[in-house]
C-alpha atoms as a PDB file:
ATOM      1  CA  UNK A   1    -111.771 -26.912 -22.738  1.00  0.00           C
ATOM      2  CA  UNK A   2    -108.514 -27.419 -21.207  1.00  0.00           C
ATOM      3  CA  UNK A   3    -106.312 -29.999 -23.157  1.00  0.00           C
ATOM      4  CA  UNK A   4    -105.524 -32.944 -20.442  1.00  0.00           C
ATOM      5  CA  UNK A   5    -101.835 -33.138 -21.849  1.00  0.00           C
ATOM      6  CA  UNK A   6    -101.771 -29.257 -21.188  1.00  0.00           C
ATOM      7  CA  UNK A   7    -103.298 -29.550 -18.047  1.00  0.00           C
ATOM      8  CA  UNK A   8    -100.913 -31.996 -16.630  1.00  0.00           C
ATOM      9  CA  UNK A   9     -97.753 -29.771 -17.525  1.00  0.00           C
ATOM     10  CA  UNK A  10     -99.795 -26.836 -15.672  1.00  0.00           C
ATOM     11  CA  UNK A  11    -100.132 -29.506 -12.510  1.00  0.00           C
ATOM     12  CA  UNK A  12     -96.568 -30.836 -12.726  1.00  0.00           C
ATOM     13  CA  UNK A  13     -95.227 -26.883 -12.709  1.00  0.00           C
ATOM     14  CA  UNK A  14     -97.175 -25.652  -9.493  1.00  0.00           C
ATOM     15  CA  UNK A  15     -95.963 -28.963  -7.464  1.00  0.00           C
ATOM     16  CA  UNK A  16     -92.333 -29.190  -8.744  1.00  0.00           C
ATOM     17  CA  UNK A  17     -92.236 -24.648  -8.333  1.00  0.00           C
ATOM     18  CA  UNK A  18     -93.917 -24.120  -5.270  1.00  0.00           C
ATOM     19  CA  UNK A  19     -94.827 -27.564  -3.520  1.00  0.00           C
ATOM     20  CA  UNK A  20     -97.716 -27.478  -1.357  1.00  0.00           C
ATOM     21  CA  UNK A  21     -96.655 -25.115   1.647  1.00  0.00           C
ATOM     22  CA  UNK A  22     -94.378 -22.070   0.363  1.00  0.00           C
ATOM     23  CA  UNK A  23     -96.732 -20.674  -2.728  1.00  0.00           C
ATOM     24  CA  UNK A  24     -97.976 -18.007  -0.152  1.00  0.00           C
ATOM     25  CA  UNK A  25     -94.303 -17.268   0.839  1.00  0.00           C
ATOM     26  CA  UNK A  26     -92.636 -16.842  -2.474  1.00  0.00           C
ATOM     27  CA  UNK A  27     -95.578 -14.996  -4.214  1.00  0.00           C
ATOM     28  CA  UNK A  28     -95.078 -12.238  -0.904  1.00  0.00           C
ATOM     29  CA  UNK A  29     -91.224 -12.119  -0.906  1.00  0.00           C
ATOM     30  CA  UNK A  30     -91.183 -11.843  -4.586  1.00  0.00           C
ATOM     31  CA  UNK A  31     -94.074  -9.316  -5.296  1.00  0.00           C
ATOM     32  CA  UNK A  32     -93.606  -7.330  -2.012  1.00  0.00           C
ATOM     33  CA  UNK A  33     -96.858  -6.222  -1.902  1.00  0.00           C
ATOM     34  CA  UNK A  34     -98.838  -5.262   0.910  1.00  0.00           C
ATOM     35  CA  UNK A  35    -102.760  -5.221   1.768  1.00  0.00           C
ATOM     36  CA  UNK A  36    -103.224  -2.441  -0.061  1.00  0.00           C
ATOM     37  CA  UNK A  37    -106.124  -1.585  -2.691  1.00  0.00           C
ATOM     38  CA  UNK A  38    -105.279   0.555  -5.799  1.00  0.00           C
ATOM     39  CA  UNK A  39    -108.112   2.063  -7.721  1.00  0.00           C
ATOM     40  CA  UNK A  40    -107.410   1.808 -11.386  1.00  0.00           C
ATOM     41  CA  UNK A  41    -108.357   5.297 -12.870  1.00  0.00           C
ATOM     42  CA  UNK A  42    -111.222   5.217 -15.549  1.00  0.00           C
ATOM     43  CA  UNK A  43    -110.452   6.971 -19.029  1.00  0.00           C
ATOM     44  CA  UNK A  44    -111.039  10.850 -18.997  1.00  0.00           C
ATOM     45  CA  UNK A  45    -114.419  12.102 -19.786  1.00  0.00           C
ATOM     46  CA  UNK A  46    -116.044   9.125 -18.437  1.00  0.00           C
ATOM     47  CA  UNK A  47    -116.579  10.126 -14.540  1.00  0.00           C
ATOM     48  CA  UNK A  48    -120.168  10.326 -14.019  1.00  0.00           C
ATOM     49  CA  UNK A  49    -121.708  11.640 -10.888  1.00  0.00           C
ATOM     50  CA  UNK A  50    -123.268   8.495  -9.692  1.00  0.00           C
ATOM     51  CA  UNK A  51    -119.875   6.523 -10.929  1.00  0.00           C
ATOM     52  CA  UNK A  52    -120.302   2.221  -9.140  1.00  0.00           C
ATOM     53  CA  UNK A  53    -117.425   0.766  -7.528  1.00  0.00           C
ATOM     54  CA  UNK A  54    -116.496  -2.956  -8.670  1.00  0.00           C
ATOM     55  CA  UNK A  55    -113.829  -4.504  -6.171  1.00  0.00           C
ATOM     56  CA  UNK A  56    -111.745  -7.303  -7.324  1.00  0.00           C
ATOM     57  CA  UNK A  57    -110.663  -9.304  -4.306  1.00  0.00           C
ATOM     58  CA  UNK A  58    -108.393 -11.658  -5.005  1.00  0.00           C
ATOM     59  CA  UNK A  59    -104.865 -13.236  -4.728  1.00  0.00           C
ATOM     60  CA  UNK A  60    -101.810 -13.073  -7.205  1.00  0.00           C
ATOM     61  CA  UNK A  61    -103.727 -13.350 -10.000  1.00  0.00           C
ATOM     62  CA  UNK A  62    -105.929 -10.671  -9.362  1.00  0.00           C
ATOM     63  CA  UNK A  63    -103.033  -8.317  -8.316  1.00  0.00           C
ATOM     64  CA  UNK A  64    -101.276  -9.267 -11.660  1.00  0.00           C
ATOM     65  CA  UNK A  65     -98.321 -10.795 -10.007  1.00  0.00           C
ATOM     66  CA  UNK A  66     -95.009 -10.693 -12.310  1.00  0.00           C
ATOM     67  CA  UNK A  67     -96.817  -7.436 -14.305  1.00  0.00           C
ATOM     68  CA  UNK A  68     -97.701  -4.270 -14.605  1.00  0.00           C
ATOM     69  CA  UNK A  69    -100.942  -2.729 -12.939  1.00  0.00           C
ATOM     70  CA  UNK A  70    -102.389  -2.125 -16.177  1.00  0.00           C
ATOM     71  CA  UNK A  71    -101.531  -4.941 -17.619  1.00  0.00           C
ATOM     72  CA  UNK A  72    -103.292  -7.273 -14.905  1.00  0.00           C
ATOM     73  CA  UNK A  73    -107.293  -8.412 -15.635  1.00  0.00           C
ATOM     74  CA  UNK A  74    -108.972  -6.005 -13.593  1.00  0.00           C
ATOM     75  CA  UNK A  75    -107.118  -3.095 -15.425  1.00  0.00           C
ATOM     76  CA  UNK A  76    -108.722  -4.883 -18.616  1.00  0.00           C
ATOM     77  CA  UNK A  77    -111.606  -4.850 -17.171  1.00  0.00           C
ATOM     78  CA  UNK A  78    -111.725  -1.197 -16.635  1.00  0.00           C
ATOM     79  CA  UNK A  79    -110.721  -0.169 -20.076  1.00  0.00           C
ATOM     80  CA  UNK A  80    -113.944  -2.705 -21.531  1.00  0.00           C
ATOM     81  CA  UNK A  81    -116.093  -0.313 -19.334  1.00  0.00           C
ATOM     82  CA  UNK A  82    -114.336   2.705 -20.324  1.00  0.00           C
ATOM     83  CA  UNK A  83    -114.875   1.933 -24.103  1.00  0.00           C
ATOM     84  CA  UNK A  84    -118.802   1.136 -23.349  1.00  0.00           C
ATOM     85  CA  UNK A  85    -118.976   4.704 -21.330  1.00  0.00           C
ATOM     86  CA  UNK A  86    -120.562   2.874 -18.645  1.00  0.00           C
ATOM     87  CA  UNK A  87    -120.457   4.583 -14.821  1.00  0.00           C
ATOM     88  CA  UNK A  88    -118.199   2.437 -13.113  1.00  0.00           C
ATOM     89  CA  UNK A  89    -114.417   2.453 -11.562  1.00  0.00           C
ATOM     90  CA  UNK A  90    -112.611  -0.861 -10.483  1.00  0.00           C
ATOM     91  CA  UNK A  91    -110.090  -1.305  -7.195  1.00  0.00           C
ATOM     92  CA  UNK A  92    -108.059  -4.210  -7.802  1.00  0.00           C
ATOM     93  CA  UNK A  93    -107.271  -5.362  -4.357  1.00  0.00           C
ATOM     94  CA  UNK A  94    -105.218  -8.083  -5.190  1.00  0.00           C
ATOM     95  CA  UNK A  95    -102.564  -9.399  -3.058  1.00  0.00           C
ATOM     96  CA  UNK A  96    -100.270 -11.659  -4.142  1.00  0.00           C
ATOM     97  CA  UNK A  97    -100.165 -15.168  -1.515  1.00  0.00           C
ATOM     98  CA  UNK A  98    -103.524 -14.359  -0.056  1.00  0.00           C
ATOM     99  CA  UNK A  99    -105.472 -17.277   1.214  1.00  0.00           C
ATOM    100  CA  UNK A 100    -109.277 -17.484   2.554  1.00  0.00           C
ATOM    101  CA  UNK A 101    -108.376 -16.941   5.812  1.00  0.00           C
ATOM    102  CA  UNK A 102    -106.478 -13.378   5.208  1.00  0.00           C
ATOM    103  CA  UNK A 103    -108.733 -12.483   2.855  1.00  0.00           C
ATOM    104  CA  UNK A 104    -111.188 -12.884   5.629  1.00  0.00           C
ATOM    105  CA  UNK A 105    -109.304 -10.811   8.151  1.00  0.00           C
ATOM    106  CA  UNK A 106    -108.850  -7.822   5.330  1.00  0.00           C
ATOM    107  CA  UNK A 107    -112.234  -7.589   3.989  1.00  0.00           C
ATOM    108  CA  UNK A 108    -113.369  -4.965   7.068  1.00  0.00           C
ATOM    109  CA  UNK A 109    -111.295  -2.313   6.195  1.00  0.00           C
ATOM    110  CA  UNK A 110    -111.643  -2.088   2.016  1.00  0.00           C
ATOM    111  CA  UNK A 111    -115.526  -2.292   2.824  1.00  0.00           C
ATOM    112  CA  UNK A 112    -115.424   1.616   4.479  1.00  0.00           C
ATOM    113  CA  UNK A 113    -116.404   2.355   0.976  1.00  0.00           C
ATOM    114  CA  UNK A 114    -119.159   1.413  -0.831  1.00  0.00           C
ATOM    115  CA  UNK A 115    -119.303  -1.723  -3.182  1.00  0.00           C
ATOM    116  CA  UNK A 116    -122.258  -2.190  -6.245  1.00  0.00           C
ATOM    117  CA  UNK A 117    -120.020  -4.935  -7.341  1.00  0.00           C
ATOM    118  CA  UNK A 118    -117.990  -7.550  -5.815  1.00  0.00           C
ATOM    119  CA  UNK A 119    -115.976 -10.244  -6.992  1.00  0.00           C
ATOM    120  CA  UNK A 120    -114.004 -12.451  -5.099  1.00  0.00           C
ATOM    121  CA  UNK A 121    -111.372 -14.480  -6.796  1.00  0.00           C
ATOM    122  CA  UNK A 122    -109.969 -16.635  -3.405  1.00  0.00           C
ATOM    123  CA  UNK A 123    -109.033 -20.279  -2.242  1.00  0.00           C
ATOM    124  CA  UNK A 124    -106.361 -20.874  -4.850  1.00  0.00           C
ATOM    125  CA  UNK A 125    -103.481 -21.049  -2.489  1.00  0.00           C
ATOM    126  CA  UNK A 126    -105.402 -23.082   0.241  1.00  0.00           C
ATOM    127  CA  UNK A 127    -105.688 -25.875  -1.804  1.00  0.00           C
ATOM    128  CA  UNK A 128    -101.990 -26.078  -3.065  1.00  0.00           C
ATOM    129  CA  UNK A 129    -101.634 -26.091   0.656  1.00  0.00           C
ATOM    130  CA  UNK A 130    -103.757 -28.805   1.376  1.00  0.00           C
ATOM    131  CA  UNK A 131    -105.768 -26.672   3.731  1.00  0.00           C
ATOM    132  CA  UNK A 132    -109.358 -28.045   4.871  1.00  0.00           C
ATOM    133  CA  UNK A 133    -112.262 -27.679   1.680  1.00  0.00           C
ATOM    134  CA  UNK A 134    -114.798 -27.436   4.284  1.00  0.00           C
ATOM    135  CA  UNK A 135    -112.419 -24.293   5.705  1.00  0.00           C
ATOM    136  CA  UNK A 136    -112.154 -22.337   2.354  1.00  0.00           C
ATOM    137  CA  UNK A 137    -115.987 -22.624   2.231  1.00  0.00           C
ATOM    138  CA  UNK A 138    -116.323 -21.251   5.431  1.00  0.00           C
ATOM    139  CA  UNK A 139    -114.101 -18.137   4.928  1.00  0.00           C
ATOM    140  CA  UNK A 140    -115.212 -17.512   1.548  1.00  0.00           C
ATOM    141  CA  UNK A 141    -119.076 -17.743   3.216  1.00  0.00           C
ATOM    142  CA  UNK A 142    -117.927 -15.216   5.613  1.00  0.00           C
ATOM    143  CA  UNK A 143    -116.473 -13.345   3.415  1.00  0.00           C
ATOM    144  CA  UNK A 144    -119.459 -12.890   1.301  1.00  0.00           C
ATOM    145  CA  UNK A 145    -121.824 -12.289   4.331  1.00  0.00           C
ATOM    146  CA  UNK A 146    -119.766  -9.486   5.444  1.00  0.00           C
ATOM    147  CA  UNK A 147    -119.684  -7.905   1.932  1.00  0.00           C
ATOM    148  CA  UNK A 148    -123.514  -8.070   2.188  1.00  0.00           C
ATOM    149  CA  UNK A 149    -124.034  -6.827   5.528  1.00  0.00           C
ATOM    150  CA  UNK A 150    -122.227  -3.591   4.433  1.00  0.00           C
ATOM    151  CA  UNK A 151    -123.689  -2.889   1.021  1.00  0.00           C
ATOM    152  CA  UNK A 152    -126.944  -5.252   1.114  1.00  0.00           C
ATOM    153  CA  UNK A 153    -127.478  -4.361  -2.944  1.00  0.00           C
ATOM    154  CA  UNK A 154    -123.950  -5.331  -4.102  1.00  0.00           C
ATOM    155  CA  UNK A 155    -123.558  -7.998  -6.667  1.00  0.00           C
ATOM    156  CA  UNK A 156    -121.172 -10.895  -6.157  1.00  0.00           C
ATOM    157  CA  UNK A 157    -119.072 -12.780  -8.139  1.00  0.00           C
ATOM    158  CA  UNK A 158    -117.089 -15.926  -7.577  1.00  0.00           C
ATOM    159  CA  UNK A 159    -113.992 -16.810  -9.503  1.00  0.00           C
ATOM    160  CA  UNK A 160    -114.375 -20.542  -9.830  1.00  0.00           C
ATOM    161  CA  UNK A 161    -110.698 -22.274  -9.969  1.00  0.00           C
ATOM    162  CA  UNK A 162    -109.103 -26.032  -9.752  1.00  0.00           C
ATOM    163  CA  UNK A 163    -105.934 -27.701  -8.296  1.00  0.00           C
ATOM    164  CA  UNK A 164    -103.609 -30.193  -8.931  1.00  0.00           C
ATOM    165  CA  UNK A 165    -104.606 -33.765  -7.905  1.00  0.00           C
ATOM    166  CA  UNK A 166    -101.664 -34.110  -5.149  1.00  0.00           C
ATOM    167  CA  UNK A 167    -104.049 -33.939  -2.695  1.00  0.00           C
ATOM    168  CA  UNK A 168    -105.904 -36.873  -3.775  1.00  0.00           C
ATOM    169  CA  UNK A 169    -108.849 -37.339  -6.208  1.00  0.00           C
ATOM    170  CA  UNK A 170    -111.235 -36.464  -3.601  1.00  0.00           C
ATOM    171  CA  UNK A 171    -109.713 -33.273  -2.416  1.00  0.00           C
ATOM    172  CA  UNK A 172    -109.816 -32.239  -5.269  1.00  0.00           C
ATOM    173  CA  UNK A 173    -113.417 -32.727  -6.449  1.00  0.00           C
ATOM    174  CA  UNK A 174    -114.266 -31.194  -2.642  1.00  0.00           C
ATOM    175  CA  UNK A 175    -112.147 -28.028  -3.799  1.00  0.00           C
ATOM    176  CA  UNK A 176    -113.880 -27.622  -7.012  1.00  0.00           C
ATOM    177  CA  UNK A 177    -117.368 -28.207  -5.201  1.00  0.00           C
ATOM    178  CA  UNK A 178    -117.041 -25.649  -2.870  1.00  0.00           C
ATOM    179  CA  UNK A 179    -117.500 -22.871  -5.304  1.00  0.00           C
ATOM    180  CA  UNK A 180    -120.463 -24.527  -7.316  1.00  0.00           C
ATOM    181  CA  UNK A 181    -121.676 -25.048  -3.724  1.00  0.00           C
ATOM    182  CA  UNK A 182    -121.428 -21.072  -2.554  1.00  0.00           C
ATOM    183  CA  UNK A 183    -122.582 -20.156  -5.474  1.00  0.00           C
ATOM    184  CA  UNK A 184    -125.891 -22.287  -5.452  1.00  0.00           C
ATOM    185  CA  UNK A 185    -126.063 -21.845  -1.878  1.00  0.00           C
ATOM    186  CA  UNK A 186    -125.419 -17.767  -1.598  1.00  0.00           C
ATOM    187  CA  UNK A 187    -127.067 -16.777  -4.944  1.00  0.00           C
ATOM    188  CA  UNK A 188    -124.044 -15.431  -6.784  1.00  0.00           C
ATOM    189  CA  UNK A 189    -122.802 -15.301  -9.888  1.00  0.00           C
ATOM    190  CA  UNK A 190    -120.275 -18.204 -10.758  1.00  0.00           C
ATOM    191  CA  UNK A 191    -117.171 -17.723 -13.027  1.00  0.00           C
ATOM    192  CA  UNK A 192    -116.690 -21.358 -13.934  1.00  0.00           C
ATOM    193  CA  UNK A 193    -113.236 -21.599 -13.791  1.00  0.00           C
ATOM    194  CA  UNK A 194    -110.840 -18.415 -13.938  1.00  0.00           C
ATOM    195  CA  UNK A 195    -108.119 -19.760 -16.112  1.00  0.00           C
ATOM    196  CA  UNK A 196    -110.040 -21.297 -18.756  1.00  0.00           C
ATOM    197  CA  UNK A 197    -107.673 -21.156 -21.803  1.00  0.00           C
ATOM    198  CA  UNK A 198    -104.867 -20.276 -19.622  1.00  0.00           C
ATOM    199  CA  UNK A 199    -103.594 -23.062 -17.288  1.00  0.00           C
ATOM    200  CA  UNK A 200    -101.006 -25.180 -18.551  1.00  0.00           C
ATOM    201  CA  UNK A 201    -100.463 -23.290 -21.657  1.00  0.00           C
ATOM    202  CA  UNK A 202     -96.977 -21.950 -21.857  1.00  0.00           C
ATOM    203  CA  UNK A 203     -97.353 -19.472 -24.085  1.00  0.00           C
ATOM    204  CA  UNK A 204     -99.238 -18.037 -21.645  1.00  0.00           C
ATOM    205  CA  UNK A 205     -97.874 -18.411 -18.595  1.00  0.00           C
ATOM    206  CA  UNK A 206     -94.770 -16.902 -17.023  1.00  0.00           C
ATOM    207  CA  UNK A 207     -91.513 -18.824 -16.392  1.00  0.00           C
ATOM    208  CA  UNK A 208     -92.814 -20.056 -13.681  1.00  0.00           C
ATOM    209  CA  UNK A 209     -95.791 -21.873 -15.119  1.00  0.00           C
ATOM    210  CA  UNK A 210     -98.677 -20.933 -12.962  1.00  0.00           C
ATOM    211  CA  UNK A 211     -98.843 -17.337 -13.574  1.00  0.00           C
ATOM    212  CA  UNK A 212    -100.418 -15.403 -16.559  1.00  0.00           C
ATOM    213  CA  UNK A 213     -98.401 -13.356 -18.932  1.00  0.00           C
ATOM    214  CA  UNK A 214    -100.473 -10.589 -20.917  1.00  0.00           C
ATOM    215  CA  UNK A 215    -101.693 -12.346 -23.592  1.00  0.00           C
ATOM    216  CA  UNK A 216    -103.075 -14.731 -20.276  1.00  0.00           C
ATOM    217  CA  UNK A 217    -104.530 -11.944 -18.500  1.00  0.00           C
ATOM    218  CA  UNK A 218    -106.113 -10.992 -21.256  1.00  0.00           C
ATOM    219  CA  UNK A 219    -107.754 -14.314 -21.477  1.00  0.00           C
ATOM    220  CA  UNK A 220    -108.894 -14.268 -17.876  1.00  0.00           C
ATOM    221  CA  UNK A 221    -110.534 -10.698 -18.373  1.00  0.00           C
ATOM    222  CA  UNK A 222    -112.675 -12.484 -21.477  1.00  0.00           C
ATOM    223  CA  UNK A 223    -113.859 -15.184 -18.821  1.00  0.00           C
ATOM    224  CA  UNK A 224    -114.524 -12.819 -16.000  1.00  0.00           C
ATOM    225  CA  UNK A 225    -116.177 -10.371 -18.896  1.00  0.00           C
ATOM    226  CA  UNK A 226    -118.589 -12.673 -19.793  1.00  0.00           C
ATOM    227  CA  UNK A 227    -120.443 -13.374 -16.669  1.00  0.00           C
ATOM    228  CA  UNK A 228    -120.103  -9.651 -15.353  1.00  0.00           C
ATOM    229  CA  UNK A 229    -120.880  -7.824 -18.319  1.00  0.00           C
ATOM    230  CA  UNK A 230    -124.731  -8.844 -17.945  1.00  0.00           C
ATOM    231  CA  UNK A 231    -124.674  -7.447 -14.464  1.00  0.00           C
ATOM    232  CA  UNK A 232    -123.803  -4.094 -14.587  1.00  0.00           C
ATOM    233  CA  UNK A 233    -125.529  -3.990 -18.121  1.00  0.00           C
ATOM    234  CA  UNK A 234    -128.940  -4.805 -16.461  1.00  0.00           C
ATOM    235  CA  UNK A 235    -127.564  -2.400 -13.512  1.00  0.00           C
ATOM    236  CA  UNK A 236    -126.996   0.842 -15.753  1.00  0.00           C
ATOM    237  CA  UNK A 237    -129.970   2.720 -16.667  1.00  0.00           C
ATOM    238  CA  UNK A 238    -130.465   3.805 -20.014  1.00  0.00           C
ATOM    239  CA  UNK A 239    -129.657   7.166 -20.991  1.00  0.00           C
ATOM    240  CA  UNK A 240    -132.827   8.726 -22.796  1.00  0.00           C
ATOM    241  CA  UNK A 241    -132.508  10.150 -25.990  1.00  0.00           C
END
């Protein structure tokens, strides 16, 4: 569990850094990315014929803002699969200052391709904006229902996260509800919370307080590990002997 003391300093660093309004602002100028999916290449000798595709949809801390491609969780992710030898390749299509509502407008075009896994890691930057719970739920809802009307045998995940309390106690219970409330509601799996272990730690987080360093990342692979491991575990078929 997150230490309250800990938790506070994580709070204090988003308001005092980015306010409510300009997160999605800096995050673009700064990173200068566009939305643009990068497929992170799996270690040699482990292409299979029938290789899955796991998309990571997600904001900054997805695309690994502040770091290196490789160094960012889905990258992590990738090299846990390549150890294992298991027939899959992850797209990180991160984008750093994404909200709900973009997300929603650039899902269309990354689902051309197939997807046997998808996890969506959204809604972080609508709440430090103060925009409406009940529309995150419904973008991240559409969102989902699109992924499924493409590839009606994907998997979904949904990255779980928190906010600060500027917005009032009750905003932010509502925020944290609407994930426990797709999830029951949609049938998919739940990451609890995404930076478990990670917010309002220091030592891992950048300068600016809100974003992972390595050693985070690597923390935020373990909690996204542990609820998709079991899914494309159960999904691989055993090779005989």
């Amino acid at each position: 569990m997150i230490k309250k003391k800990y938790f506070m300093l994580y709070l204090a660093a988003v308001l005092a850094l980015y306010g409510c309004g300009d997160i999605e602002k800096a995050e673009r100028t700064e990173a200068g990315q566009e939305a643009q999916a990068g497929a992170i290449t799996p270690r040699a000798g482990t292409e299979k014929s029938e290789t899955k595709t796991i998309l990571f949809f997600g904001n900054s801390l997805t695309a690994g803002y502040g770091l290196e491609p490789d160094q960012a969780f889905p990258a992590l992710i990738q090299e846990r699969i390549d150890s294992l030898d298991l027939p899959y390749k992850v797209i990180n299509a991160g984008v750093s200052g994404e909200t709900t509502a973009g997300g929603k407008g650039r899902i269309d075009w990354l689902l051309k391709q197939p997807v046997d896994v998808f996890v969506l890691e959204l809604g972080a930057n609508d709440g430090l904006r103060g925009i409406k719970t009940e529309e995150t739920y419904s973008n991240l809802k559409a969102i989902i229902e699109k992924v499924r009307s493409k590839n009606p045998e994907v998997e979904i995940l949904l990255a779980g996260m928190q906010i600060p309390p500027s917005m009032g106690q009750q905003y932010t219970q509502d925020f944290r509800d609407v994930y426990t409330r797709l999830a029951e509601e949609e049938q998919v799996g739940l990451i609890p919370f995404l930076l478990e272990g990670v917010a309002g730690n220091r030592e891992l987080n950048q300068g600016d307080g809100i974003h992972p360093t390595v050693e985070g990342q690597k923390i935020l692979a373990d909690n996204v590990w542990a609820i998709l491991e079991p899914v494309i575990l159960e999904d691989t078929p055993v090779a005989s002997s």
